[in-house]
Each structure stands twice: as structure tokens, then as C-alpha cells.
Protein backbone atom coordinates (compact mmCIF):
# COMPACT_ATOMS: atom_id res chain seq x y z
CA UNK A 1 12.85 -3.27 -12.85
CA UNK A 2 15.83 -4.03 -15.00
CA UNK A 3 17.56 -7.42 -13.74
CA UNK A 4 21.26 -8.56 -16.05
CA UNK A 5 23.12 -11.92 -15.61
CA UNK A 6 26.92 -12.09 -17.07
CA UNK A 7 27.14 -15.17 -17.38
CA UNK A 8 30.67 -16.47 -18.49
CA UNK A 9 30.46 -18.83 -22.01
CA UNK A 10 34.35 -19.56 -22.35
CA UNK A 11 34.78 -23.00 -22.84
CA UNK A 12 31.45 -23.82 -21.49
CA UNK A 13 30.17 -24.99 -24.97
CA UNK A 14 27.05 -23.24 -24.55
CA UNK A 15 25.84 -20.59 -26.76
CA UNK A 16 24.90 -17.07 -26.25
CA UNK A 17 21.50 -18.14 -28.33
CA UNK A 18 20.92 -20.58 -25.24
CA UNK A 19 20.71 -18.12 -22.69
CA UNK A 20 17.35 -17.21 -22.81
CA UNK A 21 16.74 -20.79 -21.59
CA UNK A 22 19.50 -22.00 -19.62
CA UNK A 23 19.39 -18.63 -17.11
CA UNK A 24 16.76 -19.11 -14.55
CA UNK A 25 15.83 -15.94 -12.01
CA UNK A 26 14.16 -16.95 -8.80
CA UNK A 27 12.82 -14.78 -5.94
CA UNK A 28 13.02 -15.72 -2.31
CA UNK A 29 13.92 -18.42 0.16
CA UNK A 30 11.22 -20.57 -1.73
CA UNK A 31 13.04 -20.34 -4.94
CA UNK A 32 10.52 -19.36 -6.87
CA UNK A 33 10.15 -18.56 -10.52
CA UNK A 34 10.37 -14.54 -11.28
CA UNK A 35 7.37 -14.30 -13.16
CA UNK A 36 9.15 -11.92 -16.20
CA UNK A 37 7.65 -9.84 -18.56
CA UNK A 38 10.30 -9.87 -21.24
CA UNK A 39 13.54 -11.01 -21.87
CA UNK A 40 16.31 -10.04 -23.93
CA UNK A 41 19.46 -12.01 -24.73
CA UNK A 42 22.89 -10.74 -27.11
CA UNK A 43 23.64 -13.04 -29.72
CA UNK A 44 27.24 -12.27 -29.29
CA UNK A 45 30.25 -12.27 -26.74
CA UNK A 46 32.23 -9.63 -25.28
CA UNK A 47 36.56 -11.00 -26.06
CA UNK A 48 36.37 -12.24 -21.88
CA UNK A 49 33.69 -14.80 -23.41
CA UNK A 50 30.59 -12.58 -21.50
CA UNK A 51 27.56 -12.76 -22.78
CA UNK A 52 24.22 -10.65 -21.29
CA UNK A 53 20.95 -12.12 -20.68
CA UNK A 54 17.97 -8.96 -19.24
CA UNK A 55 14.86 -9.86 -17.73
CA UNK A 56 12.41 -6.88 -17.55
CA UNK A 57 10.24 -7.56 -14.79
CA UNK A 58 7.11 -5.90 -15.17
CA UNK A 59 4.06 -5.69 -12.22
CA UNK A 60 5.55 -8.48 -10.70
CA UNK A 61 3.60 -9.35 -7.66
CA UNK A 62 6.40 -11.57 -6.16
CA UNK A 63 7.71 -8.80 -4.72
CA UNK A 64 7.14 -7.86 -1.48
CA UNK A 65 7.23 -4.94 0.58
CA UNK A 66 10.68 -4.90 1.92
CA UNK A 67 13.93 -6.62 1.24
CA UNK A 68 13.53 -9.39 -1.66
CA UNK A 69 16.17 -11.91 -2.71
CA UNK A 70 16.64 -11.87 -6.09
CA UNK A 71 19.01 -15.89 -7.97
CA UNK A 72 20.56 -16.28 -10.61
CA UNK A 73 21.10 -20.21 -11.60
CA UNK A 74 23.19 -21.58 -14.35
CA UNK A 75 24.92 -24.30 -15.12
CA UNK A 76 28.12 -22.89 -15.93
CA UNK A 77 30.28 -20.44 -13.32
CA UNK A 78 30.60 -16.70 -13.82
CA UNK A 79 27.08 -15.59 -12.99
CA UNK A 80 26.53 -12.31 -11.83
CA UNK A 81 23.69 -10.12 -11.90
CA UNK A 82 24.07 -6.26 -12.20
CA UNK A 83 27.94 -6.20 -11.71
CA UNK A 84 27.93 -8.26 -8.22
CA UNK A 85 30.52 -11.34 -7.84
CA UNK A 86 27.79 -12.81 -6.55
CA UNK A 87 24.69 -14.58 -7.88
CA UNK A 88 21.80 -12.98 -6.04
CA UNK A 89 21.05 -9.25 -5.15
CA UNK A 90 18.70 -7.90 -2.69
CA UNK A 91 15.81 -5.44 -4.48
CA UNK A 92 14.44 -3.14 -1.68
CA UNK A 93 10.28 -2.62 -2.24
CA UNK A 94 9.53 0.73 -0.67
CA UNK A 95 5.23 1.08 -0.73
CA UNK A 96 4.12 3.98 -2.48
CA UNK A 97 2.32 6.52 0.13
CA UNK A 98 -1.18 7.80 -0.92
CA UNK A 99 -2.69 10.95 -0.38
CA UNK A 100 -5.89 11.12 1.59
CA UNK A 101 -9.10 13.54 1.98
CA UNK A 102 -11.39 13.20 4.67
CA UNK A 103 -14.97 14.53 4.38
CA UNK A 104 -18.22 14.67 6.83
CA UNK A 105 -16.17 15.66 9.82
CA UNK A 106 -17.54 19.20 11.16
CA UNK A 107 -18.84 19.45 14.02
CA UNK A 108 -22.12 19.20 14.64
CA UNK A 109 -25.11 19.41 17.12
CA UNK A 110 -26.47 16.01 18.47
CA UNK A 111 -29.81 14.75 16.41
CA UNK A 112 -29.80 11.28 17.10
CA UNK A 113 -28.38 10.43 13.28
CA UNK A 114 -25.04 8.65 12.45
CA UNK A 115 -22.42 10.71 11.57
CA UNK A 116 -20.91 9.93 8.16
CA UNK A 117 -17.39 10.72 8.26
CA UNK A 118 -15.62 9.14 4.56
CA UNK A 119 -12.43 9.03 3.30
CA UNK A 120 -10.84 9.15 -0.32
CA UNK A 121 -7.56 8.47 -1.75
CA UNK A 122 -5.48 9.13 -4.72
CA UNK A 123 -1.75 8.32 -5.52
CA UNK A 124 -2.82 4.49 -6.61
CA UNK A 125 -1.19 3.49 -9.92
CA UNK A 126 -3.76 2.93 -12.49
CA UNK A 127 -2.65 -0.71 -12.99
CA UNK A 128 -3.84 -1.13 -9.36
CA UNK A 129 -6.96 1.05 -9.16
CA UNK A 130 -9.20 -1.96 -8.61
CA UNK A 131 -7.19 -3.82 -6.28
CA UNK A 132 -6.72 -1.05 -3.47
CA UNK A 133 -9.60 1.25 -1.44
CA UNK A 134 -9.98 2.39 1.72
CA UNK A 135 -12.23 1.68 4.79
CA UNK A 136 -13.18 3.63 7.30
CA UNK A 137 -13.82 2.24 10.51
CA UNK A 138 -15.87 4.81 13.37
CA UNK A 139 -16.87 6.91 11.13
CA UNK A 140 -21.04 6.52 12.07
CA UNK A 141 -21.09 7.70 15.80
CA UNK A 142 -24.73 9.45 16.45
CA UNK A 143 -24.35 10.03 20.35
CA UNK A 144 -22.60 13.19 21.70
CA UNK A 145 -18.74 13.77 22.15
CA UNK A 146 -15.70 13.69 20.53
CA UNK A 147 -14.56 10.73 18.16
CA UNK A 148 -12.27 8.92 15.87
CA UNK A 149 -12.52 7.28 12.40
CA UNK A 150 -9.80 5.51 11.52
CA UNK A 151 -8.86 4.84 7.52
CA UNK A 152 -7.38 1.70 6.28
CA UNK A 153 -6.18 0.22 2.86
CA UNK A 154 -8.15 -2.85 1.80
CA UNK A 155 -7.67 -4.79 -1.34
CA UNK A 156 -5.10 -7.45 -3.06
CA UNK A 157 -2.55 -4.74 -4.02
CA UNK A 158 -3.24 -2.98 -0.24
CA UNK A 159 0.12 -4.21 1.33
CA UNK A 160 2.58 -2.36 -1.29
CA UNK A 161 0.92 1.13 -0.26
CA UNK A 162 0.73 3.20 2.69
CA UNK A 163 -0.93 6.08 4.56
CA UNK A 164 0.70 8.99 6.27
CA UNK A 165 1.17 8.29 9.41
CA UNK A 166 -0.53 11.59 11.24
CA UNK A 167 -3.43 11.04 8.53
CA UNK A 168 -4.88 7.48 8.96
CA UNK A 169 -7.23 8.55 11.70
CA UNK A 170 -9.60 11.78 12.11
CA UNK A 171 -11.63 13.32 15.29
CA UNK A 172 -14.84 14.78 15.12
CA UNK A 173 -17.18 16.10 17.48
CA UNK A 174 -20.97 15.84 18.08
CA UNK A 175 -22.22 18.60 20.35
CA UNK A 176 -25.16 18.13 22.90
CA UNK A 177 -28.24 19.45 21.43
CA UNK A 178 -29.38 22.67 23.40
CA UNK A 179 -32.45 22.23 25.12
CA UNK A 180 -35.51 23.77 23.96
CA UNK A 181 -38.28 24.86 26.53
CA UNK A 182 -42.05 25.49 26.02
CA UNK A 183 -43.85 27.96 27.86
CA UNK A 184 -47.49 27.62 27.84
CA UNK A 185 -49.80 30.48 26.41
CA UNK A 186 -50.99 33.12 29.12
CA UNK A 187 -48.16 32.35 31.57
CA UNK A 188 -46.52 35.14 32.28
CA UNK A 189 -44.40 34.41 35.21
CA UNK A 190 -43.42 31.16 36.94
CA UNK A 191 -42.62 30.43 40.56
CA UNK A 192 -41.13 27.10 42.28
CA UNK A 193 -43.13 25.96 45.19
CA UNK A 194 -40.29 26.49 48.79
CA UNK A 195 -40.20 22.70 49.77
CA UNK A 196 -39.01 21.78 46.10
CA UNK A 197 -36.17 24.66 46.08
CA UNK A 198 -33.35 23.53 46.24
CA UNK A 199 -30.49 25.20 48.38
């Protein structure tokens, strides 16, 4: 993210060489400093008396999800960033949407064992690797029937990424085991006694 202040210099006295100190970016209601990666000033004036100060801001976690108001402060008038009359713009932080592959969900017959229905996902910028991971939550149901694990996004960096709607969650089923019978050796027929019949 590229941010520029024009900030006016006629007959303000001040120096383009003084801009890298004198222009102050903020972020939010809070004011609060723009933590800034690098910035880059001109050491000379346009003929309206403009000079340009640049602030690359780079993995700036100051940002937010959503709309963020972005101030510029200087003692003089004329300050404008990226063409606006105005000294503060709005940068819009849209989270990135990850892919997602579930595993372990096939059905199954019943054994009396936890399922173990996972999740992975991919799409995290490698700057963030260690700060986002997913959870899955009902994902180790042993008894019979149909069920639902439901992924979520864990870590520092969690909030500026998503999951696809129609992929956070996944059924599975766990089939009743079939019963198995026993008959004994030399029994060759079997007969139910009239009073335990049933009719």
C-alpha cells in the first residue's frame, strides 16, 4: 500500500528536506501512528510550491478488516493524500479467502472409535503461515448417525482471512454396525416356543 501527501510549501518556510519529519500518517479514530515501512520524500518543488512525501506501508497490522481511516497532519495547509482535497482517505481491507480440503469423512460402519474428520488449508501468505490454522470442531463423533464438523481459522493473523461460506462445515455419516449372529454347532433348525411368539 502506496499512501502520498501534497503538502503545499509556498511561503510556509519549510523545506521539502523537512517532510520526512514534519508529515505524520495516523490510522483510526485513536489517532494512531501508521507503523511505515519506508518513506520517500522529493527534494524539490513542483512551480505551485508542491512537494511529495510516500509512505510505503508494508504488513501493517493496523489495518483492519474493513473500512480504515487513513490522516494526514501538518502544520502547514494544503495536505492531501492521493489527489483528495481532503486530509484523510478511507483504505477498504477485504480478507483474503482460503481454500480448504477436508479429509476422514466417508462413511463408515459403527465400531465404537472416534471418527477423525481434519481439515487443511492453503491460500495463507507466507509472511503469515505461522500466525493462521484451522480447527476443527465435531470432527471425533464414534456413535451412529449423521454429523457435522465445523472448520474455523485460529491464530493472530486469523481475522484478515476467510472461509467459503458453503465450505466451513462438513457431514459425515456413521452407519449402525450390522448384527452378527452365532449359531451353535449341530443345530440345524430353530423353533420359538407359541407363548413367546409374538403376533
Amino acid at each position: 500500500l502506496n499512501l502520498t501527501a501534497n503538502v503545499s510549501l509556498k511561503d510556509s518556510g519549510i523545506s521539502a528536506f523537512a517532510l520526512k519529519d514534519t508529515v505524520q500518517f495516523y490510522i483510526g479514530e485513536n489517532q494512531d501512528n501508521l507503523d511505515v515501512a519506508d518513506v520517500v520524500y522529493t527534494d524539490e518543488t513542483n512551480t505551485e510550491g508542491t512537494a511529495t512525501i510516500s509512505v510505503k506501508v508494508s504488513r501493517n497490522r493496523g489495518f483492519v478488516p474493513g473500512a480504515n481511516i487513513i490522516t494526514a497532519q501538518y502544520g502547514g495547509d494544503g495536505v492531501s493524500i492521493n489527489g483528495s482535497n481532503d486530509n484523510t482517505i478511507i483504505v477498504n481491507v477485504t480478507p483474503i479467502q482460503l481454500d480448504i480440503n477436508w479429509s476422514g469423512y466417508d462413511t463408515r460402519a459403527y465400531d465404537g472409535t472416534e471418527s477423525e474428520v481434519t481439515a487443511e488449508i492453503s491460500g495463507v501468505l507466507n509472511t503469515d503461515k505461522n500466525d493462521v490454522s484451522v480447527e476443527v470442531e465435531g470432527g471425533d463423533a464414534a456413535n451412529a448417525g449423521e454429523h457435522t464438523a465445523t472448520a474455523t481459522l485460529t491464530g493472530e493473523y486469523a481475522g484478515y482471512y476467510t472461509l467459503p461460506e458453503d465450505a466451513s462445515e462438513q457431514t459425515y455419516v456413521i452407519e449402525k454396525a450390522n448384527p452378527e449372529y452365532t449359531v451353535p454347532t449341530g443345530v440345524t433348525s430353530l423353533s420359538v416356543p407359541s407363548y413367546a411368539r409374538v403376533s
